[in-house]
C-alpha atoms as a PDB file:
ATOM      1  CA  UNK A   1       0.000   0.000   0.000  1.00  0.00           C
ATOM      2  CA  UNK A   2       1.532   2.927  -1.138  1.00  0.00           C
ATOM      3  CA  UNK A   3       1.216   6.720   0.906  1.00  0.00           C
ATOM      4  CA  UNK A   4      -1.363   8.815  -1.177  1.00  0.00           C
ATOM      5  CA  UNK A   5      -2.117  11.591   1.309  1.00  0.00           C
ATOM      6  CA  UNK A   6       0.607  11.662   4.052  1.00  0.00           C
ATOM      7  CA  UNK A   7       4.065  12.775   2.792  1.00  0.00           C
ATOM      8  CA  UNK A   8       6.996  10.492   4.564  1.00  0.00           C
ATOM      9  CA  UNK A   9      10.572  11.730   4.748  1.00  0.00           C
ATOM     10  CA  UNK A  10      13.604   9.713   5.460  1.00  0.00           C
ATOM     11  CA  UNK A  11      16.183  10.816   6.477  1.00  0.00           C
ATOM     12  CA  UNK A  12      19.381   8.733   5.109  1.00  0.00           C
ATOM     13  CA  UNK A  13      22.791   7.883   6.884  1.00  0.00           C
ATOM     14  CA  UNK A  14      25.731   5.777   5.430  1.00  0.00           C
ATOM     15  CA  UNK A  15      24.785   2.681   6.948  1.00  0.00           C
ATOM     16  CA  UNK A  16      28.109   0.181   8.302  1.00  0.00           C
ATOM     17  CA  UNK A  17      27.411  -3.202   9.158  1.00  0.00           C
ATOM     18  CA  UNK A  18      27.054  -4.131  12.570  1.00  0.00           C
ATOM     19  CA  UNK A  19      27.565  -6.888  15.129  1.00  0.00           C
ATOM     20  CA  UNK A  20      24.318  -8.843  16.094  1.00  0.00           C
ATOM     21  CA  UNK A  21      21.840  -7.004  18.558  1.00  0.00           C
ATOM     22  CA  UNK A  22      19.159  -8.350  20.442  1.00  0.00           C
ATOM     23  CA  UNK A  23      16.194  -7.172  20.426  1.00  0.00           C
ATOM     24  CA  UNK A  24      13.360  -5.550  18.460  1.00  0.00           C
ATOM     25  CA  UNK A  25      13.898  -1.906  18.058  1.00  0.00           C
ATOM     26  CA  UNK A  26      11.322   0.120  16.911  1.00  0.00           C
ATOM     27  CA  UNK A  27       8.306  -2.760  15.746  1.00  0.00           C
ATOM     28  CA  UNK A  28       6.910  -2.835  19.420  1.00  0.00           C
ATOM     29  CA  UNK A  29       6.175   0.751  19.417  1.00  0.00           C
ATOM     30  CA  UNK A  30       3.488  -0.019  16.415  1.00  0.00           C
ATOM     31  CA  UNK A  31       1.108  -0.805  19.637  1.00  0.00           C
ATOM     32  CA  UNK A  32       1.530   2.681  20.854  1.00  0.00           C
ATOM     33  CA  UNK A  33       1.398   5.087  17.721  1.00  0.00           C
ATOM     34  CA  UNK A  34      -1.758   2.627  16.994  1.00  0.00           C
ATOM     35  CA  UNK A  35      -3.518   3.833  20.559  1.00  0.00           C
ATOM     36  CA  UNK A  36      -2.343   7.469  19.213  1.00  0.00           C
ATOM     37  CA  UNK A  37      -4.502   6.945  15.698  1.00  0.00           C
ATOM     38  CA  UNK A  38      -7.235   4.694  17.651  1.00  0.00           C
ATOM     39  CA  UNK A  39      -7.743   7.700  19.443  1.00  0.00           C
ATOM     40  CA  UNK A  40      -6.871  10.223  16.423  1.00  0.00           C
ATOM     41  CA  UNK A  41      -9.561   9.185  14.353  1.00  0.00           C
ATOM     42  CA  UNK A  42     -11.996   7.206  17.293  1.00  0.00           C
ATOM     43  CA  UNK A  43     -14.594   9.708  17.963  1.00  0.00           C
ATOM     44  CA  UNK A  44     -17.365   7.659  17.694  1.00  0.00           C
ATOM     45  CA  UNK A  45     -15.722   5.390  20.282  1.00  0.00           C
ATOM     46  CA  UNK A  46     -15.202   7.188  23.298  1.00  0.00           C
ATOM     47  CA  UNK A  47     -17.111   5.129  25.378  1.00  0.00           C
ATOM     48  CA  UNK A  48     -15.171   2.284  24.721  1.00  0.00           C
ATOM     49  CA  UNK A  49     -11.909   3.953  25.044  1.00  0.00           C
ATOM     50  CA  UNK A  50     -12.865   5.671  28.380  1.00  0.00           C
ATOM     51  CA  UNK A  51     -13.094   2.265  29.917  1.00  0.00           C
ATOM     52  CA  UNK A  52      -9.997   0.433  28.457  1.00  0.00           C
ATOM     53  CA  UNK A  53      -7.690   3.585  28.599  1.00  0.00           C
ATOM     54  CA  UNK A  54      -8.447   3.402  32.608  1.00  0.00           C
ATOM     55  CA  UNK A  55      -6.638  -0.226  32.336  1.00  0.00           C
ATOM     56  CA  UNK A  56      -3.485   1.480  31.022  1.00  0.00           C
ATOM     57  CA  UNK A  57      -2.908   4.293  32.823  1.00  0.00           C
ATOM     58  CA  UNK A  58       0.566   4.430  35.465  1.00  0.00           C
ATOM     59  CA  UNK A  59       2.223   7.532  35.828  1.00  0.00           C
ATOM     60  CA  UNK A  60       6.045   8.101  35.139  1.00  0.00           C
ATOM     61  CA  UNK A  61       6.609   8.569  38.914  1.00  0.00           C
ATOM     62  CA  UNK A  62       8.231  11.816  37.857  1.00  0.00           C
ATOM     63  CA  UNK A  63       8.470  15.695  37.870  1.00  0.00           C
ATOM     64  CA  UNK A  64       8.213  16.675  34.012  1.00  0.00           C
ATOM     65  CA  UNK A  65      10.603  19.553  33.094  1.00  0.00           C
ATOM     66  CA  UNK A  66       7.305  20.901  31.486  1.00  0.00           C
ATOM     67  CA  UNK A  67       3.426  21.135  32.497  1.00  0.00           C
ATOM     68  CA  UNK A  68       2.158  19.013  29.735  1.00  0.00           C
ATOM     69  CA  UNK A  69      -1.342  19.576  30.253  1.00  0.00           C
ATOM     70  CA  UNK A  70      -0.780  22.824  29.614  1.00  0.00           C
ATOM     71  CA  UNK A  71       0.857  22.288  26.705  1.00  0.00           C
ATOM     72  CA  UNK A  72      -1.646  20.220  25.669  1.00  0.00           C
ATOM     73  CA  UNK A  73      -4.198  22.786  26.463  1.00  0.00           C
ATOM     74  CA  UNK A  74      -2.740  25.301  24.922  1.00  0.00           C
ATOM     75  CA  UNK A  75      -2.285  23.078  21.551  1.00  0.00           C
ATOM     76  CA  UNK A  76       1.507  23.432  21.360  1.00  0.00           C
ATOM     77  CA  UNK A  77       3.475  20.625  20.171  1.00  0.00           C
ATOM     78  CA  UNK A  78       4.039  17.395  22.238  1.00  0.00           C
ATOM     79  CA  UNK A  79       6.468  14.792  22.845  1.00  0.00           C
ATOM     80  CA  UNK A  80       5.636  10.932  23.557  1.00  0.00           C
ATOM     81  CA  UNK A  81       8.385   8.571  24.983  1.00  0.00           C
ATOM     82  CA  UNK A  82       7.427   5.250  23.209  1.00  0.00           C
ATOM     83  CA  UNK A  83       8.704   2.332  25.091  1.00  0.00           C
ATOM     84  CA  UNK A  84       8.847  -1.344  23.478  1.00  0.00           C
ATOM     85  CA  UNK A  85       9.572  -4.625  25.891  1.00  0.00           C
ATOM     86  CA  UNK A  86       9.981  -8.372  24.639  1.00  0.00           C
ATOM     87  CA  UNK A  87       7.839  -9.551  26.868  1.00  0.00           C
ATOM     88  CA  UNK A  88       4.662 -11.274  26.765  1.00  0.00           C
ATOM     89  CA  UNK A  89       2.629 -10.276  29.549  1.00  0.00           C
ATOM     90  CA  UNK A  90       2.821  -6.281  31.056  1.00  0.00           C
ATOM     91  CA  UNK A  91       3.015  -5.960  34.428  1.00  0.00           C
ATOM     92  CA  UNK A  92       3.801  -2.855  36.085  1.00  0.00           C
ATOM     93  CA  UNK A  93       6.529  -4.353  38.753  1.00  0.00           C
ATOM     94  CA  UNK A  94       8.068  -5.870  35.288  1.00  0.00           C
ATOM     95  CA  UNK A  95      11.540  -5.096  35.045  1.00  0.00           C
ATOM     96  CA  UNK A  96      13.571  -5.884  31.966  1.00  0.00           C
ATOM     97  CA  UNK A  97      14.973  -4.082  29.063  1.00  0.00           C
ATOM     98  CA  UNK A  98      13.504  -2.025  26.313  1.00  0.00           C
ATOM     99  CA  UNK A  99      14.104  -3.470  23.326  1.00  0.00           C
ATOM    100  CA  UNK A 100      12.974  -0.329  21.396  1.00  0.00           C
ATOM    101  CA  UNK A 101      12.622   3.210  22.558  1.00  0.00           C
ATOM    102  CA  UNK A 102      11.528   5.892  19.607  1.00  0.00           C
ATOM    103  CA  UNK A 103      10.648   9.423  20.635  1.00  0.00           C
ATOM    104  CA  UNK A 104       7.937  10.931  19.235  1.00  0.00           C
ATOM    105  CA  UNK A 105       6.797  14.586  18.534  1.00  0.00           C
ATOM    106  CA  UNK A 106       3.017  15.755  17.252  1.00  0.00           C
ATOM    107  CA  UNK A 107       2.269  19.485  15.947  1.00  0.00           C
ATOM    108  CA  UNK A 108      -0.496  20.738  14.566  1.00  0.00           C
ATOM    109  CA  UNK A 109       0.924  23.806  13.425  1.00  0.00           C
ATOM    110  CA  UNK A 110       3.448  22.334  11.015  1.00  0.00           C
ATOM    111  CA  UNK A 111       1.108  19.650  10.732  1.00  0.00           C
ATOM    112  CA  UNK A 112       4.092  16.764  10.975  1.00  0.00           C
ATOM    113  CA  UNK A 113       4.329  13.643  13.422  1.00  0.00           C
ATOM    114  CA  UNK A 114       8.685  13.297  13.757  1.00  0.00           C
ATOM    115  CA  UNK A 115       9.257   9.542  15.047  1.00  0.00           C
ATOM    116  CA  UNK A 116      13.027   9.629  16.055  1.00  0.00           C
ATOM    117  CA  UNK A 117      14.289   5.563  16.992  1.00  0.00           C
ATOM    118  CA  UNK A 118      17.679   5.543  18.932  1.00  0.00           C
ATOM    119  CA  UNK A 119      19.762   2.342  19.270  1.00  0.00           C
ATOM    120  CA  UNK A 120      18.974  -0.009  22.331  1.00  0.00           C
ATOM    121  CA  UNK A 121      22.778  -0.237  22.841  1.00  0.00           C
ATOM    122  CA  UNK A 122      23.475   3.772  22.579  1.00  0.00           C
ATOM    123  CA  UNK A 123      25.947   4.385  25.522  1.00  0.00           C
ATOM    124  CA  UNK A 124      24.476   7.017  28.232  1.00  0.00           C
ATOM    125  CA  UNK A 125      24.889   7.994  31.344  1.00  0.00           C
ATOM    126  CA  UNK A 126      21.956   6.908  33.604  1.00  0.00           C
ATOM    127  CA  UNK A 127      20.799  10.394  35.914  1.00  0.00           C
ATOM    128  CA  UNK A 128      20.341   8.616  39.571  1.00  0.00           C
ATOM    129  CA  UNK A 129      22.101   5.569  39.077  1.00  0.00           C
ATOM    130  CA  UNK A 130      25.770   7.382  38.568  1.00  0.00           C
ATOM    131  CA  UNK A 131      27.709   4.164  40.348  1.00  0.00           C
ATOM    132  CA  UNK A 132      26.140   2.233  36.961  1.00  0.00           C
ATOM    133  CA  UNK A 133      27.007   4.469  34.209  1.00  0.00           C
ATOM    134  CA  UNK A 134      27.897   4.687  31.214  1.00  0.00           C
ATOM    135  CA  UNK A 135      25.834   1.651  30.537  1.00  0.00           C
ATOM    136  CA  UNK A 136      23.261   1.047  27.859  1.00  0.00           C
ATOM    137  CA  UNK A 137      20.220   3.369  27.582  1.00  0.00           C
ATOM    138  CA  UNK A 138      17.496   0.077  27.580  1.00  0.00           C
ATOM    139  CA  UNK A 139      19.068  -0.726  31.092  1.00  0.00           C
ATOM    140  CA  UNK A 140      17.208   2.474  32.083  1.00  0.00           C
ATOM    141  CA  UNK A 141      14.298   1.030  32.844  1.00  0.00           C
ATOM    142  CA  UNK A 142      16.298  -2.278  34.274  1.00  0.00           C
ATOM    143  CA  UNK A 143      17.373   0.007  36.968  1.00  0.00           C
ATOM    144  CA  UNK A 144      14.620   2.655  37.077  1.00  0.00           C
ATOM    145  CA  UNK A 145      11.609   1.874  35.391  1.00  0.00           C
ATOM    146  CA  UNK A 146       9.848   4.420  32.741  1.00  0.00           C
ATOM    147  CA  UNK A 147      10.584   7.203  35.544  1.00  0.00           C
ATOM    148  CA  UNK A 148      14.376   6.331  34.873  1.00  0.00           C
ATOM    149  CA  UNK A 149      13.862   6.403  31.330  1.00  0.00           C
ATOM    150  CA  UNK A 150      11.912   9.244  30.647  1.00  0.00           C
ATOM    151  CA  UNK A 151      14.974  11.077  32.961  1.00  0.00           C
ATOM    152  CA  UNK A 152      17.424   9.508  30.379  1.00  0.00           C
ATOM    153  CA  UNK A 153      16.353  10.357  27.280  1.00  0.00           C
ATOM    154  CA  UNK A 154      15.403  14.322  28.551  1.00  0.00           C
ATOM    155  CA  UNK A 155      19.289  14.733  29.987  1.00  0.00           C
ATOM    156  CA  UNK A 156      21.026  13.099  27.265  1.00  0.00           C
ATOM    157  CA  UNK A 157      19.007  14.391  24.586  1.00  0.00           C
ATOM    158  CA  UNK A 158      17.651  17.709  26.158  1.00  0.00           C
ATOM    159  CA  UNK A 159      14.193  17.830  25.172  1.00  0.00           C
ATOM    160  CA  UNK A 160      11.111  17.680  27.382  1.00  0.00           C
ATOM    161  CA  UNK A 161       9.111  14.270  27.039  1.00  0.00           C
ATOM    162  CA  UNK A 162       5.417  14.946  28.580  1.00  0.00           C
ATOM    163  CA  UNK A 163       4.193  11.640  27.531  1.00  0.00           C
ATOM    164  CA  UNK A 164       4.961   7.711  27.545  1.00  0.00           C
ATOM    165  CA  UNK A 165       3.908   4.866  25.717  1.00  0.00           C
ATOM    166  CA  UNK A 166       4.930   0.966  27.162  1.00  0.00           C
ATOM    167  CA  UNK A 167       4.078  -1.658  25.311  1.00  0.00           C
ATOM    168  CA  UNK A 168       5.239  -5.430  25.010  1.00  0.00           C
ATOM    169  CA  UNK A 169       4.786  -7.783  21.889  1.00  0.00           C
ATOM    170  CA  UNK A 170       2.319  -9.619  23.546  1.00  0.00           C
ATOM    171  CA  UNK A 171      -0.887  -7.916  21.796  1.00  0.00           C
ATOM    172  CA  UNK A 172       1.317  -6.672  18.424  1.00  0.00           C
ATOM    173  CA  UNK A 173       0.670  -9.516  16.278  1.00  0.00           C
ATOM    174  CA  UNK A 174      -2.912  -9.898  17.085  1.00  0.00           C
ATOM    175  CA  UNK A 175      -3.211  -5.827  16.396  1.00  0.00           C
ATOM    176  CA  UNK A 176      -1.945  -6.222  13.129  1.00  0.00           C
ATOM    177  CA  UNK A 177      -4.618  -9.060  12.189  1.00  0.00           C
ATOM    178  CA  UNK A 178      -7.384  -7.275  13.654  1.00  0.00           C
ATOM    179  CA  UNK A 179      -6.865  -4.344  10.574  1.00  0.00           C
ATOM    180  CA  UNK A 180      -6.578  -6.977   8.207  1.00  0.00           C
ATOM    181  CA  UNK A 181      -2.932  -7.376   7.919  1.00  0.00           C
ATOM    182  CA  UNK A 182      -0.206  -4.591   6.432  1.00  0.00           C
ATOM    183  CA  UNK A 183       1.544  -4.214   2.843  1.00  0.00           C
ATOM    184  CA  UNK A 184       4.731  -3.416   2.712  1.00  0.00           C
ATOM    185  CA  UNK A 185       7.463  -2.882  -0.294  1.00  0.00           C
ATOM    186  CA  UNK A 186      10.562  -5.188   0.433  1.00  0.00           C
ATOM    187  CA  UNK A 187      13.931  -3.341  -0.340  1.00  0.00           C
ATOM    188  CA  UNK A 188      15.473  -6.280  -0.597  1.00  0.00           C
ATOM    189  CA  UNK A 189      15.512 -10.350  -0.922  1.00  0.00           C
ATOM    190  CA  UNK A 190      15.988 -12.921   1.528  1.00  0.00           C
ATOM    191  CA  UNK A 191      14.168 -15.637   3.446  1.00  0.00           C
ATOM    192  CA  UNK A 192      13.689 -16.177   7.091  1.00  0.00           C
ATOM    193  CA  UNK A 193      11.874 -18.616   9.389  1.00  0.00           C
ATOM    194  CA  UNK A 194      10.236 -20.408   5.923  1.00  0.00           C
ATOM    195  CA  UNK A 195       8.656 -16.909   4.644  1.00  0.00           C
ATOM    196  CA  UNK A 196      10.271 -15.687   1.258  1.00  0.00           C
ATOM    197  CA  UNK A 197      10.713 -11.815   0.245  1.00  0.00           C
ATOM    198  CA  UNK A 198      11.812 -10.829  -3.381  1.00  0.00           C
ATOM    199  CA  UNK A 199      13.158  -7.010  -3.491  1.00  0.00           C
ATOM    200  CA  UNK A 200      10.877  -4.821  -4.918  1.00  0.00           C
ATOM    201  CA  UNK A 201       7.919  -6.880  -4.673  1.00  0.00           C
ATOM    202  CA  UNK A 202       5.024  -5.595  -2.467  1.00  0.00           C
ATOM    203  CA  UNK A 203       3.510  -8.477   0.172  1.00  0.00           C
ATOM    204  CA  UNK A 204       0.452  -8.521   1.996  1.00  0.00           C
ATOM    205  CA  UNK A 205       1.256  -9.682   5.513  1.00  0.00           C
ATOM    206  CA  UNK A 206      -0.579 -10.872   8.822  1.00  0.00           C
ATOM    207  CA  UNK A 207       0.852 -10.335  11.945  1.00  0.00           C
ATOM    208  CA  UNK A 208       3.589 -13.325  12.124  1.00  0.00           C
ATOM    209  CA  UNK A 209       4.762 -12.800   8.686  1.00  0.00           C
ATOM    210  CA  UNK A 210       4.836  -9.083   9.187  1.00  0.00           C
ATOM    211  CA  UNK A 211       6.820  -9.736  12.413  1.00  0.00           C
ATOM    212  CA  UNK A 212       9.339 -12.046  10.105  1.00  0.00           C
ATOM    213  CA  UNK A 213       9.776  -9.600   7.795  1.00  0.00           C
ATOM    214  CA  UNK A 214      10.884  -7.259  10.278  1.00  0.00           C
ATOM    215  CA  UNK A 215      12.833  -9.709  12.684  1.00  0.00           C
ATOM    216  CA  UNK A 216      15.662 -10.755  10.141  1.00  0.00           C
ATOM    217  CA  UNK A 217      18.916  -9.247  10.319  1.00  0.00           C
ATOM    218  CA  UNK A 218      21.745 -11.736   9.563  1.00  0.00           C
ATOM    219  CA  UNK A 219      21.180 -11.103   5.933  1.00  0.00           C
ATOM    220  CA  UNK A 220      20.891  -7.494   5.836  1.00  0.00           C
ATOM    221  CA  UNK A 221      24.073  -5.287   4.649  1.00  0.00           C
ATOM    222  CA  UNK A 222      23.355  -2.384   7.106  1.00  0.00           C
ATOM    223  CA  UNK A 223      22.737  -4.808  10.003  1.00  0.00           C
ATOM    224  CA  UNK A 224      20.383  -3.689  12.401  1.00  0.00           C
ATOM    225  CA  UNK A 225      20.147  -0.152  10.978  1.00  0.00           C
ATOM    226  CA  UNK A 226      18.489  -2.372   7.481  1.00  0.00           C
ATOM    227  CA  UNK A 227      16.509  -3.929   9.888  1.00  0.00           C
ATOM    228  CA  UNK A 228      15.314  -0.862  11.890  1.00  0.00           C
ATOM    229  CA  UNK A 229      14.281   0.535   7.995  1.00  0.00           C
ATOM    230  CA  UNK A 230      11.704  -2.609   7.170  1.00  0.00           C
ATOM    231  CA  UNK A 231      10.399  -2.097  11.033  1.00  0.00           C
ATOM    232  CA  UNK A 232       9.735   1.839   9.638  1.00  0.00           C
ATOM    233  CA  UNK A 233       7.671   0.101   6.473  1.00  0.00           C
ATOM    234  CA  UNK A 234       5.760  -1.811   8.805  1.00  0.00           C
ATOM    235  CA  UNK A 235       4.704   1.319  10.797  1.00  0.00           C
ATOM    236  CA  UNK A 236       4.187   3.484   8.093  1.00  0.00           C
ATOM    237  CA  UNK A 237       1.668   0.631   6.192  1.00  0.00           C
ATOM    238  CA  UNK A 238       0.103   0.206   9.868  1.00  0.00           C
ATOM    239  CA  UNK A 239      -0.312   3.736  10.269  1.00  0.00           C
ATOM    240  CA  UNK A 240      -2.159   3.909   7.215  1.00  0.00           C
ATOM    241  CA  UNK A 241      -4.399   1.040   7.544  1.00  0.00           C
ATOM    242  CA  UNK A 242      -5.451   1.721  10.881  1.00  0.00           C
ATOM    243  CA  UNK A 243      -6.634   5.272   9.912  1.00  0.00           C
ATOM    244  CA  UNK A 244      -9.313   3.752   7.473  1.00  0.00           C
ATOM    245  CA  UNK A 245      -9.560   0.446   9.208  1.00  0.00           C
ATOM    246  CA  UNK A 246     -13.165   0.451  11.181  1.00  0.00           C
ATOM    247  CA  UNK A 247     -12.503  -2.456  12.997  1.00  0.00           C
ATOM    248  CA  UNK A 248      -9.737  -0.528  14.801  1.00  0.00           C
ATOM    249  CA  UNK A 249     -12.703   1.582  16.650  1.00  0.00           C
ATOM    250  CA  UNK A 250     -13.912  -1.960  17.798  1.00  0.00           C
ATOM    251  CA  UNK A 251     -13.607  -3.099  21.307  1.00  0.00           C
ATOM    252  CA  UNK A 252     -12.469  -5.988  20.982  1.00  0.00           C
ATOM    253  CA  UNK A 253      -9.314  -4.186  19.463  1.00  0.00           C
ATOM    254  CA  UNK A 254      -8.750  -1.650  21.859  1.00  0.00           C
ATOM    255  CA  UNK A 255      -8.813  -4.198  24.585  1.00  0.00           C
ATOM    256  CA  UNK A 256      -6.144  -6.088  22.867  1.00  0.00           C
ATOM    257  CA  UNK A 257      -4.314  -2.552  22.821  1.00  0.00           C
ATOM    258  CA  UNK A 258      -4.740  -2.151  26.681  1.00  0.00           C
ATOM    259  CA  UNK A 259      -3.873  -5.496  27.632  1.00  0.00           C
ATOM    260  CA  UNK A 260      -0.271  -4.853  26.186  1.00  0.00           C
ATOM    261  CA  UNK A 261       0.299  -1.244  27.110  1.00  0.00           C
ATOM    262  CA  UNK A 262       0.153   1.373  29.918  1.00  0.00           C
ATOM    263  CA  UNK A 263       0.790   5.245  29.467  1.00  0.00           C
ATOM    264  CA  UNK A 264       0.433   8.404  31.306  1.00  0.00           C
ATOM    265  CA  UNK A 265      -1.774   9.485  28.839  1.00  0.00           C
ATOM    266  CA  UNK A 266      -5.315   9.775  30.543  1.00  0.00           C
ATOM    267  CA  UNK A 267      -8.521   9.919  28.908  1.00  0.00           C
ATOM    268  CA  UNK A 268      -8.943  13.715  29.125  1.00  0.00           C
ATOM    269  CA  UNK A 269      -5.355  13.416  27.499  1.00  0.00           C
ATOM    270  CA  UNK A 270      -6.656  11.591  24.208  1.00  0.00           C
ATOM    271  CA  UNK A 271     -10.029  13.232  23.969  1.00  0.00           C
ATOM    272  CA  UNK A 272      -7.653  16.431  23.626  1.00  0.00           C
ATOM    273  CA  UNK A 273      -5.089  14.766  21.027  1.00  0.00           C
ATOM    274  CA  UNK A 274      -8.169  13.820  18.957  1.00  0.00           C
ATOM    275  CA  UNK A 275      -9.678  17.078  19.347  1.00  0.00           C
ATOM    276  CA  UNK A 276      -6.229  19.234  18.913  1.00  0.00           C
ATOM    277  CA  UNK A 277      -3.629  16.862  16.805  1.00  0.00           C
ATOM    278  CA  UNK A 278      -5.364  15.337  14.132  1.00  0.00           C
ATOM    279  CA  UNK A 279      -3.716  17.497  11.516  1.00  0.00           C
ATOM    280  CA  UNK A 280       0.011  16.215  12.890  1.00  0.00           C
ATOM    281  CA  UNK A 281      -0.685  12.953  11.016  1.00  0.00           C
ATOM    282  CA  UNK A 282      -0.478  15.111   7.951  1.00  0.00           C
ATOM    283  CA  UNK A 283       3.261  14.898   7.349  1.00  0.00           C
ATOM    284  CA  UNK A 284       5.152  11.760   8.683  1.00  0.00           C
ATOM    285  CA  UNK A 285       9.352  12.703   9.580  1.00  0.00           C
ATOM    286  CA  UNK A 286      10.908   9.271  10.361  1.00  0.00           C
ATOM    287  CA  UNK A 287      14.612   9.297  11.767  1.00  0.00           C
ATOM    288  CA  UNK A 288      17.163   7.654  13.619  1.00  0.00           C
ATOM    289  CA  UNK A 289      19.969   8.027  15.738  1.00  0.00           C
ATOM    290  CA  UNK A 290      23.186   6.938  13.989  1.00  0.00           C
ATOM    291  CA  UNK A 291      25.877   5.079  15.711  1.00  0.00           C
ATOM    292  CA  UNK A 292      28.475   2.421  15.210  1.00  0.00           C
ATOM    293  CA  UNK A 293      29.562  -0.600  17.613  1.00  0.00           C
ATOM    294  CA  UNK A 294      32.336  -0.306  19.957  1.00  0.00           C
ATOM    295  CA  UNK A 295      33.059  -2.585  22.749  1.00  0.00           C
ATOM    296  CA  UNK A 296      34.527  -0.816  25.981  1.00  0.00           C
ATOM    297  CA  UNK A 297      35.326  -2.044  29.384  1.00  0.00           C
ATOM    298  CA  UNK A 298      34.146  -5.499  28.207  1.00  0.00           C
ATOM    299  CA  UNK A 299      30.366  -3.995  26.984  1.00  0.00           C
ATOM    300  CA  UNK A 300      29.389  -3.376  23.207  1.00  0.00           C
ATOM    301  CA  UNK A 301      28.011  -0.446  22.832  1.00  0.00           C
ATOM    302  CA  UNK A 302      26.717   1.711  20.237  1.00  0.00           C
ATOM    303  CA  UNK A 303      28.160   4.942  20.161  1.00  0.00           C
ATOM    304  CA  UNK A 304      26.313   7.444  18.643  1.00  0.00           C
ATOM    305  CA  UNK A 305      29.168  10.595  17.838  1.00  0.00           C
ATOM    306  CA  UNK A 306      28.780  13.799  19.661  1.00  0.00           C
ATOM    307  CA  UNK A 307      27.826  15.455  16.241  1.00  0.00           C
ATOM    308  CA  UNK A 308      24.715  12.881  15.541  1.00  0.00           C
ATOM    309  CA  UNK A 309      23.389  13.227  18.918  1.00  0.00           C
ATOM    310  CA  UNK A 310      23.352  17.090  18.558  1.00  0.00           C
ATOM    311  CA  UNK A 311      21.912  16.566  14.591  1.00  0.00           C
ATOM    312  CA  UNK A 312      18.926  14.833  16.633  1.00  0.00           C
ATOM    313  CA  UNK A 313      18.405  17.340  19.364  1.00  0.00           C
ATOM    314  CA  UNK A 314      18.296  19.895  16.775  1.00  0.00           C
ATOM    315  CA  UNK A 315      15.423  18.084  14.742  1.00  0.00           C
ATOM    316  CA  UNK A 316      13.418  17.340  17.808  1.00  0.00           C
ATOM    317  CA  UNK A 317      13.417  20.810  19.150  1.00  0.00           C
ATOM    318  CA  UNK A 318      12.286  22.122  15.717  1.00  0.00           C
ATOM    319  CA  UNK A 319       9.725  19.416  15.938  1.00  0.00           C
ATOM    320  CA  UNK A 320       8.605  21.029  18.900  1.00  0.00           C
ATOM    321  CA  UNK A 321       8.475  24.706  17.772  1.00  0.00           C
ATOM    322  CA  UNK A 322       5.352  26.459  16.998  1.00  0.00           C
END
C-alpha cells in the first residue's frame, strides 16, 4: 500500500554493518502510535476507550521539566516517549529491558508527526544511578523503570518528554490481524523462518509474517540499521491502515491494545489529542539516531558521535516549535 495523502521523509545515513543485537527496536512501538490513531480518528468510540484507557494508565513517577497539560491545552506541540519490551505479559513491577525506545513529537501547526528511533545499545549515562554508568540506555528502565527512562532520554538528549507509551509484543501480532494485515514494499531479498521476500515486490502480511519480515537481520548489509528501515515500512503501512480500518474503533481491538500497554496518557489526554492533533498525522518525519559498535570495558556499545546526537536534538526541538 503505497502513501497517497501523508508525505513520509527519510532521512538517510551511510549505513556500516554491525555486530548482532538483540532485540526488536522500533516494531513494538506499532502498539503505541496505533492507541495514538485509535484515538486520532476514534470519535465515535469514546465510550469504549474511556473504559480500556483506565486499564493502562501508570504515571512516570516523575516531575516533568514541562506542564504538559498545559501544553496540551494550549495546543503546542508534544512529545511521547514510546517504550517497546519483549515480553509477553505487562506488568507494572516488570523489570527488563527495552528493546525499542523511539521518541515521538506531534504538531499541529506544522502539521508533521517526527518519530526519532535511537539504538537499544546507545551508551548514556543513567541520571540517579551514577555508580552504573555509562551503561546502555534500555538498562534504564532495568534500573529505574519508565521514571528512569523518561529522565534519560530528557538529559542526554535535552528535550522535554510529557508523555509515555509501554508496550510489550504480547498484543502486536494480534493488532496487526485485527486491521486486516499490512503491505509493505521489500527493499530487498531474503528468506527467514520459511517466509520468502523478493526485493521490490510488495507483500500482503498478517501479523507473524509481518513480524518475520521485520525480525531478520543476519542477511541485511546495514545490520540492524536495514533492519530498523523494514520495522519503519511496517509502521508506516500500519499507520495507514489503521486510519481507514473500522474495525480498529472496535472493542475488541482496543482491549487487545490495553492489555499490552500502559501510558500516562489519561482519557482527558486523548479526547484532547483527537480534538487538537489530528492534523500532525499530515506529514510523517521518520529518523534515527546513527551510531556504530564499539566494545569498551568489556560492553558493546553503540556509540552514537557527539555530532549525531546534537543533529537529533536539533530536529526534535524544531519538531517542537510552533
Amino acid at each position: 500500500m503505497e502513501p497517497t495523502n501523508n508525505e513520509v521523509h527519510h532521512r538517510h545515513h551511510h549505513h556500516r554493518h554491525h555486530r548482532r543485537h538483540r532485540g526488536w527496536r522500533i516494531f513494538w512501538s506499532v502498539v503505541g502510535i496505533l492507541v495514538l490513531i485509535a484515538i486520532f480518528f476514534g470519535g465515535v468510540a469514546w465510550h469504549n476507550l474511556k473504559s480500556t484507557t483506565g486499564n493502562m494508565y501508570n504515571s512516570a513517577g516523575i516531575t516533568k521539566s514541562r506542564d504538559a497539560n498545559k501544553v496540551l491545552a494550549q495546543k503546542k506541540p508534544v512529545s511521547i516517549l514510546l517504550l517497546g519490551t519483549d515480553t509477553g505479559a505487562l506488568g507494572r513491577d516488570y523489570k527488563g529491558r527495552t528493546d525499542t525506545m523511539m521518541i515521538m513529537t506531534l504538531n499541529p501547526q506544522k502539521k508533521t508527526t517526527t518519530i526519532v528511533s535511537l539504538p537499544r545499545d546507545m551508551k548514556v549515562n543513567l541520571p540517579d544511578y551514577p555508580d552504573d554508568s555509562p551503561a546502555k540506555i534500555n538498562a534504564a528502565y532495568t534500573y529505574g523503570g519508565v521514571k528512569e527512562s523518561v529522565k534519560t532520554v530528557q538529559k542526554h538528549f535535552n528535550i522535554p518528554i510529557d508523555y509515555y507509551v509501554l508496550v510489550n509484543m504480547g498484543g502486536l501480532e494480534k493488532a496487526i490481524n485485527q486491521v486486516g494485515g499490512v503491505d509493505v514494499k521489500s527493499p530487498l531479498t531474503f528468506d527467514y523462518e520459511g517466509a520468502h521476500f523478493t526485493k521490490g515486490q510488495t507483500y500482503h502480511l498478517n501479523g507473524s509474517n509481518a513480524l518475520k519480515f521485520s525480525r531478520m537481520r543476519y542477511d541485511d548489509l546495514q545490520g540492524d540499521y536495514g533492519r530498523q528501515q523494514r520495522q519503519r515500512l511496517v509502521i508506516t503501512a500500519l499507520l495507514k491502515k489503521s486510519v481507514s480500518y473500522k474495525t480498529v474503533l472496535n472493542q475488541r481491538f482496543l482491549r487487545t491494545i490495553s492489555d499490552s500497554s500502559q501510558t500516562d496518557l489519561t482519557f482527558n489526554n486523548m479526547v484532547t489529542l483527537a480534538r487538537n492533533y489530528r492534523s500532525s498525522n499530515t506529514n510523517i518525519v521518520q529518523d534515527h539516531a546513527q551510531g556504530h559498535g564499539a566494545e569498551e570495558d568489556g560492553q558493546d556499545y553503540e556509540i552514537v558521535p557527539t555530532s549525531e546526537q546534537q543533529r537529533v536534538t536539533n530536529l526534535l526541538q524544531n519538531s517542537l516549535k510552533n
